[in-house]
N, C-alpha and C. Protein backbone atom coordinates (compact mmCIF):
# COMPACT_ATOMS: atom_id res chain seq x y z
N UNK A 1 0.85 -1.17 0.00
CA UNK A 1 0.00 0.00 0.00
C UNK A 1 0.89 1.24 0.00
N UNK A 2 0.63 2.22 -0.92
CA UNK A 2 1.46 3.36 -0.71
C UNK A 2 1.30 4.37 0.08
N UNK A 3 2.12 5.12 0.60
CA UNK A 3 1.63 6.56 1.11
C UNK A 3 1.80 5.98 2.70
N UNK A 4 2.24 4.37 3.13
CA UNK A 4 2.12 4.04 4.13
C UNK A 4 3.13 4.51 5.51
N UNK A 5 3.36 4.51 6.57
CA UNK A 5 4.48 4.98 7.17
C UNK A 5 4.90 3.26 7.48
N UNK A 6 6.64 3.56 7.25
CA UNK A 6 7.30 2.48 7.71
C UNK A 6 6.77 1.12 8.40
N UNK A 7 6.70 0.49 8.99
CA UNK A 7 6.90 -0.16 10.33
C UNK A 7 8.10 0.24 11.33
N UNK A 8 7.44 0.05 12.24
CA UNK A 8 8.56 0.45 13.23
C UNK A 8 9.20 -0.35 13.70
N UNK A 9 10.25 -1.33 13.92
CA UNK A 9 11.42 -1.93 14.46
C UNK A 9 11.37 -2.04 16.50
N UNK A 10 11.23 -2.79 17.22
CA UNK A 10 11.71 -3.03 18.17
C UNK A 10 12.65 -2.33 18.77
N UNK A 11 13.86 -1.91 18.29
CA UNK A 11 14.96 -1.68 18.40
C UNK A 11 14.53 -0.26 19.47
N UNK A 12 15.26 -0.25 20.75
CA UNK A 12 15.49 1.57 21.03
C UNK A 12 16.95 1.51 21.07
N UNK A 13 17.28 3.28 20.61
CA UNK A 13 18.20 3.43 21.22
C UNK A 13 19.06 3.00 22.19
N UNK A 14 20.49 2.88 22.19
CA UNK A 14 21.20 2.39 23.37
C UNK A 14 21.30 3.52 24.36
N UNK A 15 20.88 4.68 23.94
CA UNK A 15 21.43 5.96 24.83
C UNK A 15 19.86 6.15 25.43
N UNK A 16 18.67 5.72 25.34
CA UNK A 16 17.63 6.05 25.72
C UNK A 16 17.42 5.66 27.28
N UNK A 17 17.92 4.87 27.89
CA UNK A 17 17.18 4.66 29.25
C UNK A 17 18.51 5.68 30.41
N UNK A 18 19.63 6.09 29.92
CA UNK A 18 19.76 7.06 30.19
C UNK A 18 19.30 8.45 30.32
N UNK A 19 19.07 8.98 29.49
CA UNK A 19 18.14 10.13 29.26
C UNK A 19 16.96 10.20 29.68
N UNK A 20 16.11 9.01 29.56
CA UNK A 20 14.96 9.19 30.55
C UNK A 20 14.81 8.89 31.64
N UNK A 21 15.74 8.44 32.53
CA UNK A 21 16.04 8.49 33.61
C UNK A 21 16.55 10.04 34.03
N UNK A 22 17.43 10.77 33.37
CA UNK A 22 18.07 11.98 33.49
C UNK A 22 16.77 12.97 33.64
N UNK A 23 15.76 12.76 32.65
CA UNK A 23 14.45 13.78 32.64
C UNK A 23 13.25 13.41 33.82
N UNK A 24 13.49 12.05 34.21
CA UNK A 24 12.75 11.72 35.25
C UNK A 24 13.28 12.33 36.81
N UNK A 25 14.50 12.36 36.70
CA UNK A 25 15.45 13.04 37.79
C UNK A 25 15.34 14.73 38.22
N UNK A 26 14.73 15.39 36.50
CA UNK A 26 14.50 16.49 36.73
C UNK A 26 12.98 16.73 36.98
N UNK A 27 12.18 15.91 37.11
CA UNK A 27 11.01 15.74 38.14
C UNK A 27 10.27 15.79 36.66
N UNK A 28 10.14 15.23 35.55
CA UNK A 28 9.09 15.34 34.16
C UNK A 28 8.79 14.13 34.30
N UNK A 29 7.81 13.79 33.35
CA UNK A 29 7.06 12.85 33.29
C UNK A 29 7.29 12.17 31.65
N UNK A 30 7.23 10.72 31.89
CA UNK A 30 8.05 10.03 30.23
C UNK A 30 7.37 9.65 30.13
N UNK A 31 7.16 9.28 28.48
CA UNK A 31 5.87 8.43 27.79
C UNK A 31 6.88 7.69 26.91
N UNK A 32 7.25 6.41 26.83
CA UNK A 32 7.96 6.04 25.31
C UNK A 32 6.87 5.66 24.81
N UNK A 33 7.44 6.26 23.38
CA UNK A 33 6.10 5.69 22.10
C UNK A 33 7.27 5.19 20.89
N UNK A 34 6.30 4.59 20.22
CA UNK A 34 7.25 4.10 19.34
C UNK A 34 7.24 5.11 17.74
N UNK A 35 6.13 5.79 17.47
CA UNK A 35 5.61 6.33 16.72
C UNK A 35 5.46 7.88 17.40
N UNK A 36 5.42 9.14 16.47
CA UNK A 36 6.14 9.50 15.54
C UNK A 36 7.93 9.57 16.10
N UNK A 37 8.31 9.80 17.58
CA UNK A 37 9.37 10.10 18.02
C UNK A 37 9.64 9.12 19.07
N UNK A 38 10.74 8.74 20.12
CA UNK A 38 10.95 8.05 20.88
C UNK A 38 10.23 8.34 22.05
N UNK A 39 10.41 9.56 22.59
CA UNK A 39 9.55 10.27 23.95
C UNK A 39 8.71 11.46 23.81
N UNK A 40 7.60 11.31 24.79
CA UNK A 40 6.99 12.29 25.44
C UNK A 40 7.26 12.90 26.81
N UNK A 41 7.47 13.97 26.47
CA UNK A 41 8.16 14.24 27.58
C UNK A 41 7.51 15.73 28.28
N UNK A 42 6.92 15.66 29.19
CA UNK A 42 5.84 16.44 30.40
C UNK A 42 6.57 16.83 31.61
N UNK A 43 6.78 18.64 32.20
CA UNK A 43 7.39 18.88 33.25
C UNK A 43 5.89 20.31 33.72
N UNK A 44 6.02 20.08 35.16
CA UNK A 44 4.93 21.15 35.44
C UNK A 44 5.26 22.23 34.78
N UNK A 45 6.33 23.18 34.77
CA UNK A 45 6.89 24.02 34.29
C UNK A 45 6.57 24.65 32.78
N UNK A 46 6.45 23.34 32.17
CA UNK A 46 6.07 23.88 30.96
C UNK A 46 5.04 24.18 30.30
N UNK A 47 4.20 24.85 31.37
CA UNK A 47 2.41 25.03 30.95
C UNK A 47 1.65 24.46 30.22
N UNK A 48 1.71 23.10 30.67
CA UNK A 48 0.79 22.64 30.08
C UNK A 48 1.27 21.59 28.38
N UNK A 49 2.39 22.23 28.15
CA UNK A 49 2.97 21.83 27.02
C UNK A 49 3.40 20.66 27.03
N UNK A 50 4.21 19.80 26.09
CA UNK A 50 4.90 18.47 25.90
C UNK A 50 5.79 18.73 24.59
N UNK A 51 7.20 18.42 25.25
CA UNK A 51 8.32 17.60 24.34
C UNK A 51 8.46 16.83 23.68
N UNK A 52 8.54 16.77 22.20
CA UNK A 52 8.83 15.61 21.65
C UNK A 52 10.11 15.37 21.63
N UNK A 53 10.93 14.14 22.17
CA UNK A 53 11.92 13.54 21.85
C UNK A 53 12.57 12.52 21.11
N UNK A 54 13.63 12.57 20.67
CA UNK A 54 14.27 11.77 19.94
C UNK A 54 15.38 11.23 20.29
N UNK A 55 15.37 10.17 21.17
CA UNK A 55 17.10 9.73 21.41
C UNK A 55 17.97 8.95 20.35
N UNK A 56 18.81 9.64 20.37
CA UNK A 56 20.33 8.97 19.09
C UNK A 56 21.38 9.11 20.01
N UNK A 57 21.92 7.42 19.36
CA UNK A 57 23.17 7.76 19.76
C UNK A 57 24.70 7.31 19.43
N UNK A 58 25.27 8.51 19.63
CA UNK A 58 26.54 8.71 18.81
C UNK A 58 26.31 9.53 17.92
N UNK A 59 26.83 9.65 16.43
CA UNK A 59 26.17 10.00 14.90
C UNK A 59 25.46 9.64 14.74
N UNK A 60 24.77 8.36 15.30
CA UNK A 60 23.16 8.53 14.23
C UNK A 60 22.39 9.60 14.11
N UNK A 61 22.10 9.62 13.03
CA UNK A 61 21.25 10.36 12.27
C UNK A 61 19.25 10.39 12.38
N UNK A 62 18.42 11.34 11.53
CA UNK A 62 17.77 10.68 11.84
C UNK A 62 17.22 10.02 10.73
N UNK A 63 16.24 9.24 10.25
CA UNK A 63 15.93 8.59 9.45
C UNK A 63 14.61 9.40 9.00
N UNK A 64 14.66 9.06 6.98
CA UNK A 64 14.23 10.06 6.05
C UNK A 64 12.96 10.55 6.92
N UNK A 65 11.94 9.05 7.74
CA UNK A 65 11.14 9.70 7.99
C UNK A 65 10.40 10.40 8.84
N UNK A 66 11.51 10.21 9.95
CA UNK A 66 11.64 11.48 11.01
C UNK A 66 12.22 12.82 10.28
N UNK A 67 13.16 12.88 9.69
CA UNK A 67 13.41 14.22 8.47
C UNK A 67 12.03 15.01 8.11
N UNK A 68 11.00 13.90 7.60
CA UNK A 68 9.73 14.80 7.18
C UNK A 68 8.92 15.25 8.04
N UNK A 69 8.92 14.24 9.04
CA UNK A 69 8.24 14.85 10.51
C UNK A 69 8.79 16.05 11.06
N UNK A 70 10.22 16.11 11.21
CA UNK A 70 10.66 17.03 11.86
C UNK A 70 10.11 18.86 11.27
N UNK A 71 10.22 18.81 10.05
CA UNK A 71 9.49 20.01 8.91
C UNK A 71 8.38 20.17 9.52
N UNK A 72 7.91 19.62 10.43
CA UNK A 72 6.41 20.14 10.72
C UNK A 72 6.78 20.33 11.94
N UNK A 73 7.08 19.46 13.05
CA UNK A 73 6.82 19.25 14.52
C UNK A 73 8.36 19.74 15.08
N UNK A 74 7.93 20.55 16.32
CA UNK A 74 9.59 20.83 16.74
C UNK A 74 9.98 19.29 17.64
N UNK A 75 11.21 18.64 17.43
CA UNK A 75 11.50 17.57 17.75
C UNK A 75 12.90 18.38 18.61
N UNK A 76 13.31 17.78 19.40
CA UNK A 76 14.52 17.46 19.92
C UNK A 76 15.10 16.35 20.33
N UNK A 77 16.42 16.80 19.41
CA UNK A 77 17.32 15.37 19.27
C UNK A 77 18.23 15.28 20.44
N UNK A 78 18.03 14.29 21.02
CA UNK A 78 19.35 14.16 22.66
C UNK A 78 20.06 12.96 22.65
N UNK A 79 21.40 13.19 22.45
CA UNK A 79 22.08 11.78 22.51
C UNK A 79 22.73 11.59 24.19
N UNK A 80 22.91 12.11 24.90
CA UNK A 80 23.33 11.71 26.14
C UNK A 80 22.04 12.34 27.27
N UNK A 81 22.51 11.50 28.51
CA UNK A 81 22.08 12.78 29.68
C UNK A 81 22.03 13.76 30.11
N UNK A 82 23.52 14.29 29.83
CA UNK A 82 23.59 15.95 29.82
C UNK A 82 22.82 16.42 28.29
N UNK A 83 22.67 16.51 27.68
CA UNK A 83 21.89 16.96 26.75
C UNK A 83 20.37 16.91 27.92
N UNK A 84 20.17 15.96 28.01
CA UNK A 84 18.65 16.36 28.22
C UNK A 84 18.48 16.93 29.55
N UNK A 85 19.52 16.84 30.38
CA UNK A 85 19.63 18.21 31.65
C UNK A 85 19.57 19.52 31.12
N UNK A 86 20.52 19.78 29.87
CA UNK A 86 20.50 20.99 29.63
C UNK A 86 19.30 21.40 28.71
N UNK A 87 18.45 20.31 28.16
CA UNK A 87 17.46 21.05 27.61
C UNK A 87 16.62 21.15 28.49
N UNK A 88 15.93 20.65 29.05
CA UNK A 88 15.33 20.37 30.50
C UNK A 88 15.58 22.16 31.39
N UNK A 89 16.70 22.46 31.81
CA UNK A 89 17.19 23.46 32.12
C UNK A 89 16.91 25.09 31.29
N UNK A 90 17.22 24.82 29.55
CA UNK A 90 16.62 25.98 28.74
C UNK A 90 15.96 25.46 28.93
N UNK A 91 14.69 24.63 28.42
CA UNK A 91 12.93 24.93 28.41
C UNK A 91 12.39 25.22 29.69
N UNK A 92 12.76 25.22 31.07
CA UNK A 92 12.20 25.83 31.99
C UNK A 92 12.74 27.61 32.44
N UNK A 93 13.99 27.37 31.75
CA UNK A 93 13.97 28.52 31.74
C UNK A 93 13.36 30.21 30.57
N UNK A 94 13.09 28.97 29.53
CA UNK A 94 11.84 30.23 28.70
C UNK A 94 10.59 29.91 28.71
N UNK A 95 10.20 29.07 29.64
CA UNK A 95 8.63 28.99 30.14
C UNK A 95 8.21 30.28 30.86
């Protein structure tokens, strides 16, 4: 069937249960999904709002069809823990 999205793969990230542990530490709330991005990611702070995340890690990249997603949806890409302290850190601080 055309026009279909991928299947999605089993596979997470190796850098992911870091990072959401790191965002759970900064008191947010995680959702893994497998579809469109890796996490949802919820902190009181951010009125009401939600993070989409993407964990990679190392160079990976992201794939074509997160590329097309991303053109629409603001995504953030985090390959370690400190990454997602420090985003964690800016987004509460321009809330």
């Amino acid at each position: 069937m055309t026009g279909t999205m991928p299947r999605y793969g089993a596979k997470r990230d190796a850098s992911e249960k870091l990072i959401v542990e790191a965002f759970e530490a900064c008191g947010c709330d995680v959702y893994r999904l497998d579809r469109p991005v890796d996490l949802l990611v919820y902190h009181p702070a951010f009125k009401s709002r939600v993070m989409l995340v993407e964990c990679k890690t190392g160079k990976e990249s992201l794939n074509d069809w997160q590329k097309r997603f991303v053109e629409r949806w603001p995504v953030h890409v985090v390959r370690t823990a400190a990454e997602a302290v420090a985003l964690m850190n800016e987004t509460r601080r321009a809330a």
